[in-house]
N, C-alpha and C. Protein backbone atom coordinates (compact mmCIF):
# COMPACT_ATOMS: atom_id res chain seq x y z
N UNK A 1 187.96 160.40 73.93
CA UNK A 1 188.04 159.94 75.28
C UNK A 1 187.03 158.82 75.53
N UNK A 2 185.87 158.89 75.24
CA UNK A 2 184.67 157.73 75.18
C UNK A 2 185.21 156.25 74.87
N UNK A 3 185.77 156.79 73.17
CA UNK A 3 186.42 155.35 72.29
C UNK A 3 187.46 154.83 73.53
N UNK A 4 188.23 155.40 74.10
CA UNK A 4 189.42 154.89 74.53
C UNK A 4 188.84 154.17 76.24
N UNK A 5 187.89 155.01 76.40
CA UNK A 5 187.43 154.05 77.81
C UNK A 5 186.86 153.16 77.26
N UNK A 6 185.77 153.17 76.11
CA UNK A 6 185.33 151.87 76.29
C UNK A 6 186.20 150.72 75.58
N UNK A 7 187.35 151.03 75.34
CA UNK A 7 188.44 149.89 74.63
C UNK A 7 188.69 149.24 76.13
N UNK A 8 189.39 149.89 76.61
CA UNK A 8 189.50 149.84 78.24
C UNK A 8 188.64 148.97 79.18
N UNK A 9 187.01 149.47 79.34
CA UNK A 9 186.26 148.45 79.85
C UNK A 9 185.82 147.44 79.41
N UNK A 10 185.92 147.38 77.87
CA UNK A 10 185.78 145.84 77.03
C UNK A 10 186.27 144.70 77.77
N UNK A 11 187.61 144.88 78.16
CA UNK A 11 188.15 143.63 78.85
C UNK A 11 187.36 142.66 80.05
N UNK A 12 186.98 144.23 80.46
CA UNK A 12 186.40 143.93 82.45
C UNK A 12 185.21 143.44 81.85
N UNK A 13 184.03 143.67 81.19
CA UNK A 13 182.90 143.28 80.79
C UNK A 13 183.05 141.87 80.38
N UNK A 14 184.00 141.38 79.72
CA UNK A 14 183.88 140.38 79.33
C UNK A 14 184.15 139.35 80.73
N UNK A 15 185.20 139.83 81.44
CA UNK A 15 185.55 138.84 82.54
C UNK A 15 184.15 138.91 83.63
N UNK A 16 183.39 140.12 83.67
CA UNK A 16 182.28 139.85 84.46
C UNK A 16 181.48 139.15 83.56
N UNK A 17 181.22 139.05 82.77
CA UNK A 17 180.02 138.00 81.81
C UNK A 17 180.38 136.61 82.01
N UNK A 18 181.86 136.50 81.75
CA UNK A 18 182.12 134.87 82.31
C UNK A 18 181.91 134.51 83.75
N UNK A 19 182.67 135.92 84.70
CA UNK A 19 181.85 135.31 85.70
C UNK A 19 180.38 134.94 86.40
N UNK A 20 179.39 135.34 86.09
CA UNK A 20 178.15 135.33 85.76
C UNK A 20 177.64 134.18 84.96
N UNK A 21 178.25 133.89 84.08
CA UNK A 21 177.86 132.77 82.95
C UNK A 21 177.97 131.26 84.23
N UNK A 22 179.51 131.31 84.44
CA UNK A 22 180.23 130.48 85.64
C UNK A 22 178.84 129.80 86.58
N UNK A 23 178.59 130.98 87.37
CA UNK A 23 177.96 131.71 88.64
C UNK A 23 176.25 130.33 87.93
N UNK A 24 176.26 131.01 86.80
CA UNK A 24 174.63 130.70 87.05
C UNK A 24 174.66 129.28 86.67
N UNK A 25 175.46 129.10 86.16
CA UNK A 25 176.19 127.41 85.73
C UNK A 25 175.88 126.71 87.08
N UNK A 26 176.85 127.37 87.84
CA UNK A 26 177.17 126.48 89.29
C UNK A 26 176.14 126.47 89.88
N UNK A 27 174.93 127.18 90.11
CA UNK A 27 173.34 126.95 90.49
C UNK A 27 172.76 125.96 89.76
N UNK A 28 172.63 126.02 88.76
CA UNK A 28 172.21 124.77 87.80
C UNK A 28 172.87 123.50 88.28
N UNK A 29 174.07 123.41 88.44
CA UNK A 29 174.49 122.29 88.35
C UNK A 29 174.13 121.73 90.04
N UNK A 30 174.06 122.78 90.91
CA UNK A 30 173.67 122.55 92.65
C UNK A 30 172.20 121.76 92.06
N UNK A 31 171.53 122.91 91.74
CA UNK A 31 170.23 122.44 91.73
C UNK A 31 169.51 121.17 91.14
N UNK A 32 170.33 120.79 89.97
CA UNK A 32 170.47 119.35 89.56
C UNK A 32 170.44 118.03 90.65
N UNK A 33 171.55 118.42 91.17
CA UNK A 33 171.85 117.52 92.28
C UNK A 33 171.36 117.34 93.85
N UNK A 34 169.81 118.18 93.59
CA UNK A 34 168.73 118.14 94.61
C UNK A 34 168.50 116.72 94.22
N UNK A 35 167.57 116.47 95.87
CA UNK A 35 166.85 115.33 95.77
C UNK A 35 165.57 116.28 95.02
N UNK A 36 164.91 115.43 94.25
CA UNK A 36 163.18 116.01 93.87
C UNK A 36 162.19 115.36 94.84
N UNK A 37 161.31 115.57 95.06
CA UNK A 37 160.55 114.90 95.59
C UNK A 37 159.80 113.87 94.71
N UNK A 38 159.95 112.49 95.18
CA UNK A 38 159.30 111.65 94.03
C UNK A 38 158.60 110.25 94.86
N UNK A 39 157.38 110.47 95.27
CA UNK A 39 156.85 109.46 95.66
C UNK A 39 156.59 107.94 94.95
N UNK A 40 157.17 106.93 95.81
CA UNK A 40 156.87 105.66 94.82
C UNK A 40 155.58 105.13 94.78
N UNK A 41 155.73 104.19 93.22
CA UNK A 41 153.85 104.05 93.09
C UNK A 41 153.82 102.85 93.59
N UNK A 42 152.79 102.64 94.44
CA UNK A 42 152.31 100.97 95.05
C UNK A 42 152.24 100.00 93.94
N UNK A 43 152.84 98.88 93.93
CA UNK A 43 152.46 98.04 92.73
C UNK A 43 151.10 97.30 92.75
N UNK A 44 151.13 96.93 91.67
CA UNK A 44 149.34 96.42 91.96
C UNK A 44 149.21 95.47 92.77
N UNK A 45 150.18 94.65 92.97
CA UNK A 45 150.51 93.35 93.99
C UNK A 45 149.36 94.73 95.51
N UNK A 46 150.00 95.77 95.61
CA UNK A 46 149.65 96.16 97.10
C UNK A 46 150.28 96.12 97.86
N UNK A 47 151.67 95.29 98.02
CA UNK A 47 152.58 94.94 98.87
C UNK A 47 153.77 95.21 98.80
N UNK A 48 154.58 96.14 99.71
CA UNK A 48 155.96 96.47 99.93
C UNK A 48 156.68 95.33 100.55
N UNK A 49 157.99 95.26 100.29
CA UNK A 49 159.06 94.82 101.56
C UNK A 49 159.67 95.52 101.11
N UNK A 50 160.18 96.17 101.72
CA UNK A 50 161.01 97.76 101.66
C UNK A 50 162.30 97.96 103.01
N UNK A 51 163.17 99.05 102.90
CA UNK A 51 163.47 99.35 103.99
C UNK A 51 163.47 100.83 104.20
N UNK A 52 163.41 101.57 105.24
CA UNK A 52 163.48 102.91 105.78
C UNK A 52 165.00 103.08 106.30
N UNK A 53 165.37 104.18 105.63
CA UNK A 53 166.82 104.18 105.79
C UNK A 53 167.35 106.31 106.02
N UNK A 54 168.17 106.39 106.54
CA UNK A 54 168.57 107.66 106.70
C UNK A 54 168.69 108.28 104.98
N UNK A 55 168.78 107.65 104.04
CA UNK A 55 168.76 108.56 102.51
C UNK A 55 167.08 108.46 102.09
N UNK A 56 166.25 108.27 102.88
CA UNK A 56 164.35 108.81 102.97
C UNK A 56 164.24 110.09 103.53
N UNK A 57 162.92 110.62 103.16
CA UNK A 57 162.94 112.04 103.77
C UNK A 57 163.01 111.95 104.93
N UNK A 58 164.03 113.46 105.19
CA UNK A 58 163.87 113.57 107.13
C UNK A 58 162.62 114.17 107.69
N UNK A 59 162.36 113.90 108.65
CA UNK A 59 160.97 114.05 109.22
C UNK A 59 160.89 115.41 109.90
N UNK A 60 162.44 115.72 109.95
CA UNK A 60 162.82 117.10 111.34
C UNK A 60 162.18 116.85 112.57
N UNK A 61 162.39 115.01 113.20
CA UNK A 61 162.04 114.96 114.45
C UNK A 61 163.39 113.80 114.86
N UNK A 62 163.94 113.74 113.54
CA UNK A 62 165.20 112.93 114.16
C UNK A 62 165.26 111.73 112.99
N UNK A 63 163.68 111.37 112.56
CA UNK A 63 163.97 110.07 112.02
C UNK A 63 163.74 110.38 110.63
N UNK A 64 162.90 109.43 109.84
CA UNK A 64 162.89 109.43 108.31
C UNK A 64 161.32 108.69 107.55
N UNK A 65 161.01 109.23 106.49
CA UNK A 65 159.73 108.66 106.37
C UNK A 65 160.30 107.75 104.56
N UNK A 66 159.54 107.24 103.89
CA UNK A 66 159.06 106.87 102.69
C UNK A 66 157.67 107.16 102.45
N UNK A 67 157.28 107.66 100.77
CA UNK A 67 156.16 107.66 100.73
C UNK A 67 155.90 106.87 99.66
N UNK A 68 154.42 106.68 99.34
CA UNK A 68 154.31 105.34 98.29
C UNK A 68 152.77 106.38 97.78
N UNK A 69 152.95 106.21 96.68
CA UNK A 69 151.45 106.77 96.16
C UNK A 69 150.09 105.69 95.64
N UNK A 70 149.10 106.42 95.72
CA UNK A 70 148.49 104.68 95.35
C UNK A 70 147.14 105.92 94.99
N UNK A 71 145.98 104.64 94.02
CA UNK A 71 144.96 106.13 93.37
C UNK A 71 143.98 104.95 94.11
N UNK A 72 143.02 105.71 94.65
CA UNK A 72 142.18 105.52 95.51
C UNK A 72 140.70 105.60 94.55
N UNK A 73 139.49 105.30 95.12
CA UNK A 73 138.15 105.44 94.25
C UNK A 73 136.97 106.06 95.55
N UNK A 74 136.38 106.93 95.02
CA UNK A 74 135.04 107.29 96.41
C UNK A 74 134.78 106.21 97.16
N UNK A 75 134.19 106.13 97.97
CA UNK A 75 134.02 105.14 98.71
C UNK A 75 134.33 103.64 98.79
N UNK A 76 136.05 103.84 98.73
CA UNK A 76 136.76 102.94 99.04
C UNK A 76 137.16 102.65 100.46
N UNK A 77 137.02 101.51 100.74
CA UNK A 77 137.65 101.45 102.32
C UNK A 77 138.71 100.72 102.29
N UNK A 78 140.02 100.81 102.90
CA UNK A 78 141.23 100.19 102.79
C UNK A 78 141.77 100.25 104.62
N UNK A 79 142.26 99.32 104.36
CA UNK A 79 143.41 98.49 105.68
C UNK A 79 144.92 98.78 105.04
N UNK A 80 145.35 99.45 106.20
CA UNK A 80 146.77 99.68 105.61
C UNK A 80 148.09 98.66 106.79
N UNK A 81 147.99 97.87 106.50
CA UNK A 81 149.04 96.94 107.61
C UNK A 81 150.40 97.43 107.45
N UNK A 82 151.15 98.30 108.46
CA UNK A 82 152.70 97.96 108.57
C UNK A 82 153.71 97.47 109.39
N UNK A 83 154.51 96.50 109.00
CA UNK A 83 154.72 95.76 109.86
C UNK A 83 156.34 96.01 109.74
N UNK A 84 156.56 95.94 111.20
CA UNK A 84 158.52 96.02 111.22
C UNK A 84 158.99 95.22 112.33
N UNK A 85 160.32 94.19 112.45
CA UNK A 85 160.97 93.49 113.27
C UNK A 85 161.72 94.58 113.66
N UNK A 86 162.15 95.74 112.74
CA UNK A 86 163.24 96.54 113.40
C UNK A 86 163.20 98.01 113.72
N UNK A 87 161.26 98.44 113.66
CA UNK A 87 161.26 99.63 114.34
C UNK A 87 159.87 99.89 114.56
N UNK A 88 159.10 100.85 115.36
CA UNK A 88 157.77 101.11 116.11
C UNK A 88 157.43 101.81 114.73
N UNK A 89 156.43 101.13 113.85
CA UNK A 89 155.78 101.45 112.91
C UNK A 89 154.49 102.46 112.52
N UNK A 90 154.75 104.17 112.35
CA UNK A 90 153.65 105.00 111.85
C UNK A 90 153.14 104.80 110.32
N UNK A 91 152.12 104.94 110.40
CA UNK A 91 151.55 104.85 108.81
C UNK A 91 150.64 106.03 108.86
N UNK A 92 150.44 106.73 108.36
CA UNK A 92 150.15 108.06 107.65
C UNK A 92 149.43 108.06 106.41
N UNK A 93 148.17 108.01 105.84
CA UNK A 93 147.31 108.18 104.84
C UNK A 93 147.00 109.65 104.95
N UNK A 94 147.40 110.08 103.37
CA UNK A 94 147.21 111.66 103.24
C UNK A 94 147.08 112.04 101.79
N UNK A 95 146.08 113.06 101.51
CA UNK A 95 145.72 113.57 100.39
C UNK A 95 147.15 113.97 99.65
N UNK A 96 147.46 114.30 98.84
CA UNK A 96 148.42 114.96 97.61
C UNK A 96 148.39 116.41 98.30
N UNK A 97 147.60 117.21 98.97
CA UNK A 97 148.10 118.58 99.05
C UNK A 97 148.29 118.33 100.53
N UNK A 98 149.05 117.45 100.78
CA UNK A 98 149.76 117.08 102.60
C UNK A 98 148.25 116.77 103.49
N UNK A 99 147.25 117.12 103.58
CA UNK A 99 146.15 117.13 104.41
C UNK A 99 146.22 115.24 104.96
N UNK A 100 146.34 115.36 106.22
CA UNK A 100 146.26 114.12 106.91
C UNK A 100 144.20 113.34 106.72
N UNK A 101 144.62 112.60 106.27
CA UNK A 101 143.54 111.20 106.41
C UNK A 101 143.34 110.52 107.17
N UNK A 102 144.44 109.98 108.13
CA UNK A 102 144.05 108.97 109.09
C UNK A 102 145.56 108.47 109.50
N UNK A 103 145.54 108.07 110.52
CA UNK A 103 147.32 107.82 111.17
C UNK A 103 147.12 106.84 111.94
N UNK A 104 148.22 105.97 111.81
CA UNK A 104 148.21 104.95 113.53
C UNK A 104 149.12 104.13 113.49
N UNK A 105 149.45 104.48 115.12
CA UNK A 105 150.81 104.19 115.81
C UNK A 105 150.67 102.83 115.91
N UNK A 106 150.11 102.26 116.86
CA UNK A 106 149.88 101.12 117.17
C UNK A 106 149.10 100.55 116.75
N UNK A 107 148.32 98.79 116.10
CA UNK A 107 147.72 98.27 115.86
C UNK A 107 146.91 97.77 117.05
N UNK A 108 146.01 96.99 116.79
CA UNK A 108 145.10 96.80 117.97
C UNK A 108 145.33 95.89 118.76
N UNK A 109 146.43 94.71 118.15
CA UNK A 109 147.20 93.71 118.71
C UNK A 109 147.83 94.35 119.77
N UNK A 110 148.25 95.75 119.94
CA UNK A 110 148.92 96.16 121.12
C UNK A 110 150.75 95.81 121.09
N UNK A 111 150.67 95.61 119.49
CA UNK A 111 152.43 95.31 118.76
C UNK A 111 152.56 97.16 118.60
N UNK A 112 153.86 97.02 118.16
CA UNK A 112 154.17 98.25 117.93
C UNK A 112 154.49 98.88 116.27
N UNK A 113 153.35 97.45 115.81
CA UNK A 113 153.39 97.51 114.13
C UNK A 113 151.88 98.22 113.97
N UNK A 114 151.61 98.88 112.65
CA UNK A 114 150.46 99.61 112.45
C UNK A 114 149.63 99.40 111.77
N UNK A 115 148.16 99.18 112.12
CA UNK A 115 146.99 99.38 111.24
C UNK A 115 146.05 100.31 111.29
N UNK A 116 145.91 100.90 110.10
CA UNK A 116 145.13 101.78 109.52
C UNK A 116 143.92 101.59 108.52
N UNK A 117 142.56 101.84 108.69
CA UNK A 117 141.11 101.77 108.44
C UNK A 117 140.78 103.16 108.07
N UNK A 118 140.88 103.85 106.68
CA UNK A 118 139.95 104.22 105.95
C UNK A 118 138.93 104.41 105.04
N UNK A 119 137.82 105.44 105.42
CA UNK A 119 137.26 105.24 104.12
C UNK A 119 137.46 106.83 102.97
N UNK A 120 137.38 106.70 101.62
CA UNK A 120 137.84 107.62 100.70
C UNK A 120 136.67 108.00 100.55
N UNK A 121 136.39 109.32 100.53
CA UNK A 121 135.24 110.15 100.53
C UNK A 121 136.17 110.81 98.98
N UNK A 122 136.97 110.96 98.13
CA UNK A 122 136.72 111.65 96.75
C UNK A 122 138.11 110.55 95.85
N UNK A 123 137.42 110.39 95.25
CA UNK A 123 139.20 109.86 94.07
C UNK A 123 140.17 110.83 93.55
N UNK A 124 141.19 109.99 93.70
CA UNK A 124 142.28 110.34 93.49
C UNK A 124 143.55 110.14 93.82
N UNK A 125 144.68 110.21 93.86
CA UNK A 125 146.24 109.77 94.23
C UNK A 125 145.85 110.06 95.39
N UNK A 126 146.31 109.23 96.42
CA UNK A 126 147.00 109.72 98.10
C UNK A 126 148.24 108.83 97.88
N UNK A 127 148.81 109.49 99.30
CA UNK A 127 150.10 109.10 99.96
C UNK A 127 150.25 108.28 101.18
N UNK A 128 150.88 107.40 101.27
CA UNK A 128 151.14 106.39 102.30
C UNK A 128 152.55 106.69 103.03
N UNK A 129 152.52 107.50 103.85
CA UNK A 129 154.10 107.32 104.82
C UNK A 129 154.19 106.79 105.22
N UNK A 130 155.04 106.22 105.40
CA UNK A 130 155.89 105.11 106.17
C UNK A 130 157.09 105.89 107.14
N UNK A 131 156.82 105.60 108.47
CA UNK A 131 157.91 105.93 109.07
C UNK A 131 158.05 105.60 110.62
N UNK A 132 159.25 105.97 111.01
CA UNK A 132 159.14 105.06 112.63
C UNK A 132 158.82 106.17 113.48
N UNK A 133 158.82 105.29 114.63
CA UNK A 133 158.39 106.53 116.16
C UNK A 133 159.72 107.07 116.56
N UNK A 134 160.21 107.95 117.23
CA UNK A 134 161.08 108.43 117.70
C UNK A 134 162.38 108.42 116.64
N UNK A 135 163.65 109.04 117.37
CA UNK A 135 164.66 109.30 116.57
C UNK A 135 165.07 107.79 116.23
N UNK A 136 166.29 107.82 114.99
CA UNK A 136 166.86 106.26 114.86
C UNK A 136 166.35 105.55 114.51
N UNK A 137 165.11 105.43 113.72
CA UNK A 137 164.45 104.30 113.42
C UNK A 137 164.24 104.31 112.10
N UNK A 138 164.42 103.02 111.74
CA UNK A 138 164.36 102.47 109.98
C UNK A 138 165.04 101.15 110.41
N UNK A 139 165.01 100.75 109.13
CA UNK A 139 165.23 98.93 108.64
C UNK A 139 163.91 98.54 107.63
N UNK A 140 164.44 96.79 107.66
CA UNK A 140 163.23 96.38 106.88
C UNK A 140 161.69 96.43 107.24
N UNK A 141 161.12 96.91 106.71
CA UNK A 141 159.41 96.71 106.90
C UNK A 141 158.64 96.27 105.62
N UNK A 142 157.58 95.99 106.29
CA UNK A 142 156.41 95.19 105.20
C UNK A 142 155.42 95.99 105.04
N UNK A 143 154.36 96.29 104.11
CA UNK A 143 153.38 97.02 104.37
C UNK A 143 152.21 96.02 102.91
N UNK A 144 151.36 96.75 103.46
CA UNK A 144 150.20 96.12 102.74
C UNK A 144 148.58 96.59 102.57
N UNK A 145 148.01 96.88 101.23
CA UNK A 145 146.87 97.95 101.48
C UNK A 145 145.66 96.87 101.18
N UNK A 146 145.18 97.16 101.66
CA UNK A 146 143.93 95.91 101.28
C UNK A 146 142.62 96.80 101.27
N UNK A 147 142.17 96.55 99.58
CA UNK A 147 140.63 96.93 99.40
C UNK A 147 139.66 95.87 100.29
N UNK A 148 139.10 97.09 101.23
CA UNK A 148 137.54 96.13 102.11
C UNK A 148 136.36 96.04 100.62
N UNK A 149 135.75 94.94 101.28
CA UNK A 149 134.22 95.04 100.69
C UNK A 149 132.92 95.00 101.55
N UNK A 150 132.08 95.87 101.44
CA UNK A 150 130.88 96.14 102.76
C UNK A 150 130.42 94.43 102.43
N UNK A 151 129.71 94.14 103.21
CA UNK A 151 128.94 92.60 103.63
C UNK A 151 127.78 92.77 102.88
């Protein structure tokens, strides 16, 4: 009686193994077709012309950011200029484990393009977001990091 059931459930075992095999396939192949997270590296130039577009990360406030990585040195001070004809420009300086550095909406011109003044208290990679104010916003922008030197 044993022999003859398990002749019997041989069949079903096999069709659950394929389905399973299938199953974990089709996760693999989802998961493939994630975005990864992959920040771009600043070129040594320092200077983007870029655009912000709805396929950048969503912000979950409506709009969309870019990030740009760049390796920083201790007591570095940098100007981060971003400039846009086609949207109210945030710039965002932030450590690698998300911790905010320094942000700004508006420049001092009282435009609705952004400059940002820090100084780096440890070395290492940070992140530069790029992104607009409110929902709907992206297009072309410029950006630009400029090493200060004390006087």
């Amino acid at each position: 009686m044993t022999h003859l059931f398990a002749v019997r459930l041989h069949p079903v075992l096999l069709v659950l193994a394929a389905l399973v095999t299938v199953g974990v396939s089709g996760v693999s192949a989802r998961a493939q077709n994630r975005m990864v997270y992959n920040p771009i590296l600043l070129p040594p130039s320092n200077e983007v012309s870029d655009t912000l577009s709805e396929k950048d990360i969503p912000t979950g406030q409506g709009g969309f950011a870019r990030d740009y990585t760049v390796k920083l040195n201790a007591g570095d001070q940098v100007a981060i200029d971003l400039s846009s004809e086609s949207f109210d420009t945030i710039v965002t300086l932030m450590a690698t484990d998300g911790s905010t550095i320094g942000e700004n909406d508006d420049g001092p011109d009282g435009s609705s393009n952004s400059l940002l003044f820090a100084r780096i208290k440890e070395a290492g990679q940070y992140i530069i977001r790029v992104r607009g104010f409110g929902e709907l916003s992206g297009g072309a922008f410029k950006m630009k990091v400029t090493r200060l030197r004390p006087i």
